[in-house]
Each structure stands twice: as structure tokens, then as C-alpha cells.
N, C-alpha and C. Protein backbone atom coordinates (compact mmCIF):
# COMPACT_ATOMS: atom_id res chain seq x y z
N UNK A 1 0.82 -1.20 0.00
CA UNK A 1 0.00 0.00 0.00
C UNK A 1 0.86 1.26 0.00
N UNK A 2 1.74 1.32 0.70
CA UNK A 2 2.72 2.46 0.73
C UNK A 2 3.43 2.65 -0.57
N UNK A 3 3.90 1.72 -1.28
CA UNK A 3 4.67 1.86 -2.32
C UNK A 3 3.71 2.69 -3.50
N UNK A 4 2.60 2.01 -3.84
CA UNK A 4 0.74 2.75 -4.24
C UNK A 4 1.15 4.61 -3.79
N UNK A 5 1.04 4.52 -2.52
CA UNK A 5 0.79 6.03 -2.36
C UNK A 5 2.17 6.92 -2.73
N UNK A 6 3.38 6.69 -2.88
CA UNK A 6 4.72 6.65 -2.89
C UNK A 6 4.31 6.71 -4.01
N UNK A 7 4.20 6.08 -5.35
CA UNK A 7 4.12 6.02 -6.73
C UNK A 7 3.01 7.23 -7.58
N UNK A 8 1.99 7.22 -6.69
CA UNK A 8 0.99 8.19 -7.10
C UNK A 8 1.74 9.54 -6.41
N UNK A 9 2.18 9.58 -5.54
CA UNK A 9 3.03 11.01 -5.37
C UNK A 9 4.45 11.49 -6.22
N UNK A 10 4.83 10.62 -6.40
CA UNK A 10 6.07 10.70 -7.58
C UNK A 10 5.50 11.01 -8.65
N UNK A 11 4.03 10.77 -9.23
CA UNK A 11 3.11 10.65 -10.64
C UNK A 11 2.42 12.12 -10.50
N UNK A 12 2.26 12.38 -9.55
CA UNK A 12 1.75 13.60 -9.07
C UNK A 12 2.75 14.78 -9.23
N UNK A 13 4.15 14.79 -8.68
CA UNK A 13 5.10 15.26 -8.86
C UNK A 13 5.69 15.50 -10.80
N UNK A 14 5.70 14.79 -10.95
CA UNK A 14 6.40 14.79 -12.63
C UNK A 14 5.17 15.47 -13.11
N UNK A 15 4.10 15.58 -12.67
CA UNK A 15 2.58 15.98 -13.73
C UNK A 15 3.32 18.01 -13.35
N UNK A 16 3.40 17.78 -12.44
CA UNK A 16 3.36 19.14 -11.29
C UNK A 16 4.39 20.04 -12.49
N UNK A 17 5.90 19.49 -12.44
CA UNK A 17 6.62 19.76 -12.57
C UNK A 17 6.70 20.19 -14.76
N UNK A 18 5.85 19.48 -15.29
CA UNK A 18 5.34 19.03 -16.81
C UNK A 18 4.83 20.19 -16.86
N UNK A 19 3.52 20.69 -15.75
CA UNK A 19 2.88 22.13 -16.35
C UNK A 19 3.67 22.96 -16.22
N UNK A 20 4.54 22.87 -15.28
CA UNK A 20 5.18 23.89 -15.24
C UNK A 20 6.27 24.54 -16.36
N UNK A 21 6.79 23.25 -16.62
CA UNK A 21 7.62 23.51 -17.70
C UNK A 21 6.81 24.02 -19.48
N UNK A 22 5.58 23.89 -19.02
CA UNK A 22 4.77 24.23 -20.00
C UNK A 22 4.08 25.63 -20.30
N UNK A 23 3.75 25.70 -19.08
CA UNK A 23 3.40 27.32 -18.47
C UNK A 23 5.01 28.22 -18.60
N UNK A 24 6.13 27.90 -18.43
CA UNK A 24 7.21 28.66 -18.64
C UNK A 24 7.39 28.87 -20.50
N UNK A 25 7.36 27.78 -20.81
CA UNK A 25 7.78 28.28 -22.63
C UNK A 25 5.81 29.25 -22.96
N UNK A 26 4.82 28.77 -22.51
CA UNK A 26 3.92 29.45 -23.15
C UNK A 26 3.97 30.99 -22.71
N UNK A 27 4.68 31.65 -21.34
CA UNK A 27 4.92 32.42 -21.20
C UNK A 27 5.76 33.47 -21.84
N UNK A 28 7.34 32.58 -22.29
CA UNK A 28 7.83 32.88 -23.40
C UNK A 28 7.24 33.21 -24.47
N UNK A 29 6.77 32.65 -25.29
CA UNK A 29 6.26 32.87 -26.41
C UNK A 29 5.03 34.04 -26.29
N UNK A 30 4.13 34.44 -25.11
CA UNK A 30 3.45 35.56 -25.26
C UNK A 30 4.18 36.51 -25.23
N UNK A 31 5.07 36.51 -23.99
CA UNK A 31 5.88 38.15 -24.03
C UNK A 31 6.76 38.04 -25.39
N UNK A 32 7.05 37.01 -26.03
CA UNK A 32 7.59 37.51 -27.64
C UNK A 32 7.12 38.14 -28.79
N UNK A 33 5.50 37.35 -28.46
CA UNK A 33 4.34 37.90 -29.49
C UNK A 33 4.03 39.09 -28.83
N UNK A 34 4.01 39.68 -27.67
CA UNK A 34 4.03 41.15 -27.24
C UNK A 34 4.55 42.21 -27.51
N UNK A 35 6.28 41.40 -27.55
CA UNK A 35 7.36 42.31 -27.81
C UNK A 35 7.21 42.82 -29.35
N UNK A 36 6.75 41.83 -30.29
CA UNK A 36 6.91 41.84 -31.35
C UNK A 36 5.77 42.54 -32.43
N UNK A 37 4.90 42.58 -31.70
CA UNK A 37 3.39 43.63 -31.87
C UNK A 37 3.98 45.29 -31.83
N UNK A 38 4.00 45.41 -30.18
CA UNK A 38 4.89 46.23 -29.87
C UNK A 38 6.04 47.10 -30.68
N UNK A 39 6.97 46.45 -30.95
CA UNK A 39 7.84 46.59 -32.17
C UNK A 39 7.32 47.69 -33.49
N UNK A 40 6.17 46.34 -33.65
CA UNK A 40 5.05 46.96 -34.86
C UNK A 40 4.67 48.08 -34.67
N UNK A 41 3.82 48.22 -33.67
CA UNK A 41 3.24 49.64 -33.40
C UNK A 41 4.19 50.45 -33.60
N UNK A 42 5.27 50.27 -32.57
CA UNK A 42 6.21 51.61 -32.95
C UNK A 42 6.69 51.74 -33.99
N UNK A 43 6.85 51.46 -35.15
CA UNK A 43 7.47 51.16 -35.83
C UNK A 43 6.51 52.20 -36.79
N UNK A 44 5.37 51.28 -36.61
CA UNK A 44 4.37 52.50 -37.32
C UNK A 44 4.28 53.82 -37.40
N UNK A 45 4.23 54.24 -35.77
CA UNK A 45 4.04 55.26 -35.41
C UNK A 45 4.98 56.45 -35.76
N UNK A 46 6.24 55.24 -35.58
CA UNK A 46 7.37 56.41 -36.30
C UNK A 46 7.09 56.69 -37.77
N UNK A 47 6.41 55.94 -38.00
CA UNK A 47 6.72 55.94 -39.95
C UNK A 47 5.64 57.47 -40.07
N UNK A 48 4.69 57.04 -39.09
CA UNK A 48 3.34 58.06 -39.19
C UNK A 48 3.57 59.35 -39.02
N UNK A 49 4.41 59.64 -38.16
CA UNK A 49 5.12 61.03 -37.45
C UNK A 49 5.82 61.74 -38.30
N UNK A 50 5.23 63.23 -38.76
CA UNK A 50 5.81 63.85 -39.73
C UNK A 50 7.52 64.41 -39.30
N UNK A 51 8.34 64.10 -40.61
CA UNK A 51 9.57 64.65 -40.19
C UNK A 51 9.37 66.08 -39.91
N UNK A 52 10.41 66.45 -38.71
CA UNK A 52 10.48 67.58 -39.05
C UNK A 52 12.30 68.41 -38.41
N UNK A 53 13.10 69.15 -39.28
CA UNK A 53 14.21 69.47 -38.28
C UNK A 53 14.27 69.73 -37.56
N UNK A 54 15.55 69.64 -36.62
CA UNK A 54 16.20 70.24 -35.47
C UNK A 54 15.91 71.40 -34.88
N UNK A 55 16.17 72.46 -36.04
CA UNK A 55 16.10 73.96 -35.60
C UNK A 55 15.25 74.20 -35.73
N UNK A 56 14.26 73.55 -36.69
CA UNK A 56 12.40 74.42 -37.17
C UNK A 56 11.68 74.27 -36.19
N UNK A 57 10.32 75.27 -35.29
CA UNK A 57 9.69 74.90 -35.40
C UNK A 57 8.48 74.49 -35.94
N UNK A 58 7.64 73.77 -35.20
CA UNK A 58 5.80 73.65 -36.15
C UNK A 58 5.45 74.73 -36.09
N UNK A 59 4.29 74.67 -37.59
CA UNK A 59 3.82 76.17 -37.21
C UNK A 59 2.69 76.36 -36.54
N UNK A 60 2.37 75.30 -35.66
CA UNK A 60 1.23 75.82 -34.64
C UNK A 60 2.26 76.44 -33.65
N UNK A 61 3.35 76.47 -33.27
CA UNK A 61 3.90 77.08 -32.03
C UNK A 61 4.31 78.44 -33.13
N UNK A 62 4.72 78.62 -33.92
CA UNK A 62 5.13 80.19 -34.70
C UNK A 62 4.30 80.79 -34.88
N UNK A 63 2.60 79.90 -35.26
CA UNK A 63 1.61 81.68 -35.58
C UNK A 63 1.25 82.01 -34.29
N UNK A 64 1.65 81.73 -32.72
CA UNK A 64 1.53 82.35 -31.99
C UNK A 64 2.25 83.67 -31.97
């Protein structure tokens, strides 16, 4: 009987230890697909953002 409960706790253990190692890479892979969205957006945003130089400013701050 002991060896039974001994075996189902070792079975219990490896299950334990399985999600875990499962829950760690699926974690990985969201914060990558995050990072990588992320990325996107900015990426956009810069593209979206009108150039403008150093010394100029916009002319909403000059027709003041």
C-alpha cells in the first residue's frame, strides 16, 4: 500500500513539474508575441510622425 501512495506522489510530482515547464515556454512565447506587436506599433508610429528638423519649429507654435 505504501509503495501505491509513494508512486501516485512521484506521478503527481512529474505531472506538477510538466505544467510547469509548460506554463514557462507558453509564457515565453506571449511576451515575444508582445514584444513583437509592440515593435510593430512603434514602428508605425514612427513611420506616421511627420519629419520635421532640429532647428524648425511647427507652425502651430510660430503663428503664436
Amino acid at each position: 500500500m505504501a509503495a501505491i501512495t509513494f508512486n501516485s506522489l512521484n506521478q503527481a510530482q512529474q505531472v506538477r513539474e510538466r505544467l510547469q515547464a509548460v506554463l514557462i515556454v507558453l509564457s515565453e512565447v506571449l511576451d515575444r508575441f508582445v514584444s513583437y506587436r509592440m515593435r510593430l506599433v512603434a514602428a508605425a508610429a514612427e513611420h506616421a510622425r511627420p519629419q520635421q528638423s532640429r532647428g524648425v519649429s511647427s507652425s502651430s507654435t510660430s503663428a503664436r
